[in-house]
Protein backbone atom coordinates (compact mmCIF):
# COMPACT_ATOMS: atom_id res chain seq x y z
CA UNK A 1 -28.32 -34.00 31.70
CA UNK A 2 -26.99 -30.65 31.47
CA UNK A 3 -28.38 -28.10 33.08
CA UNK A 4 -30.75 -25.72 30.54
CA UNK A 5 -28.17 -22.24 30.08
CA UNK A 6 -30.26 -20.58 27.91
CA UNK A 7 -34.28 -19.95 27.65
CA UNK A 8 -34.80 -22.06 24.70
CA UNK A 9 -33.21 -24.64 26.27
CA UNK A 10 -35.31 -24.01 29.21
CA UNK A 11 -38.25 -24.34 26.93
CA UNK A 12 -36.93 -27.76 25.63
CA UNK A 13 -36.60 -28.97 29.31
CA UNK A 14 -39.62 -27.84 30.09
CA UNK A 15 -41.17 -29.57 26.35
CA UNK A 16 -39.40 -32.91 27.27
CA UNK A 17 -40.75 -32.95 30.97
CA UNK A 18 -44.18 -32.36 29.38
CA UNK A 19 -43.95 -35.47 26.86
CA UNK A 20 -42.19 -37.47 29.99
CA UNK A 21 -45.57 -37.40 32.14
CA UNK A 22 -47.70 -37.94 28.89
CA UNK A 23 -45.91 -41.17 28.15
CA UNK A 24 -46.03 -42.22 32.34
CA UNK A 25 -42.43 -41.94 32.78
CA UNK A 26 -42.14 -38.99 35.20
CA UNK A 27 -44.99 -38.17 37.47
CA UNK A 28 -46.88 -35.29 37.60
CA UNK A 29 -45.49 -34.31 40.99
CA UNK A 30 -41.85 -34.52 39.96
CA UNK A 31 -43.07 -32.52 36.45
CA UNK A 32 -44.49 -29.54 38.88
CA UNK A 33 -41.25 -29.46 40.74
CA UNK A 34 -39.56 -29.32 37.58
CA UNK A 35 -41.69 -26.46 36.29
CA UNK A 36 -41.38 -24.50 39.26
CA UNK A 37 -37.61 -24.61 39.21
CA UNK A 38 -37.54 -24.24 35.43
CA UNK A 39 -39.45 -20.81 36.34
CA UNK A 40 -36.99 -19.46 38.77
CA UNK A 41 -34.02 -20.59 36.49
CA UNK A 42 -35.89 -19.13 32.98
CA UNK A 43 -36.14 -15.66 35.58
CA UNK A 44 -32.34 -15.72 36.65
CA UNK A 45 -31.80 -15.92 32.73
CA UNK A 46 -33.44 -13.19 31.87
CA UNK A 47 -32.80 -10.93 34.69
CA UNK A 48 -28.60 -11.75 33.71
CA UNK A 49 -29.11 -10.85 30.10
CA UNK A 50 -30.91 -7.70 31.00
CA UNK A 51 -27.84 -6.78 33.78
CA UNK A 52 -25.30 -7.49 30.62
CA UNK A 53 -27.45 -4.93 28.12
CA UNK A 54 -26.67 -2.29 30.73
CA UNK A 55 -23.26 -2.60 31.45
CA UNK A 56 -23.25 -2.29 27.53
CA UNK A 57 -25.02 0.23 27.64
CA UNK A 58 -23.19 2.45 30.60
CA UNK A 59 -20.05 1.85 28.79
CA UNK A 60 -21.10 3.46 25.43
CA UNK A 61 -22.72 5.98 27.61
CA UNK A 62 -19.75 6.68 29.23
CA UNK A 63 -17.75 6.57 26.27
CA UNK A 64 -19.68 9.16 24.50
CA UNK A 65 -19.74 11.63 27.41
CA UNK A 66 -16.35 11.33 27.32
CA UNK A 67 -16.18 11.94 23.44
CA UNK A 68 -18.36 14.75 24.07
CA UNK A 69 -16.81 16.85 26.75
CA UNK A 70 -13.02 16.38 25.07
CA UNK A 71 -14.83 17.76 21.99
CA UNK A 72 -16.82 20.96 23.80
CA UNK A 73 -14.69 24.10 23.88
CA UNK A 74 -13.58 25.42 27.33
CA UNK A 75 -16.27 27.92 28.96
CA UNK A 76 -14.69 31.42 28.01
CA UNK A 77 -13.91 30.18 24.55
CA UNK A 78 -17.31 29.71 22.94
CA UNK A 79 -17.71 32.68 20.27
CA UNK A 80 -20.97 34.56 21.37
CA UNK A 81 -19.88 37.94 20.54
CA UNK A 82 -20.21 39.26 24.25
């Protein structure tokens, strides 16, 4: 078995493990440890697609500040009539 990469395949791990100690074939004890580690992994998942918004995110940022300050006139060439 392939480890789950994704949280819906977490959730079908986690769905199969369930129907596994209904039927008898895993035990309950082996089904916690599962759970528990299913946890951790389903939190690694989401805390990695968070970190990959925000680099998306700084680098639009970043690209737009640039855009912005190549576009902004110099300091002493803004017309203000001083």
């Amino acid at each position: 078995m392939e480890p789950p990469k994704t949280a819906g395949e977490v959730r079908d791990a986690l769905a199969n493990t369930m129907a596994q100690v209904h039927a008898r074939q895993m035990d309950s004890r082996t089904a916690n440890t599962l759970a528990y580690l299913a946890m951790s992994l389903l939190r690694a998942i989401e805390v990695s697609e968070i970190e990959s918004r925000l680099d998306a995110l700084e680098v639009t940022q970043r690209g737009e500040e640039r855009a912005f300050f190549q576009s902004s006139p110099p300091d002493g060439e803004q017309g203000g009539g001083r």
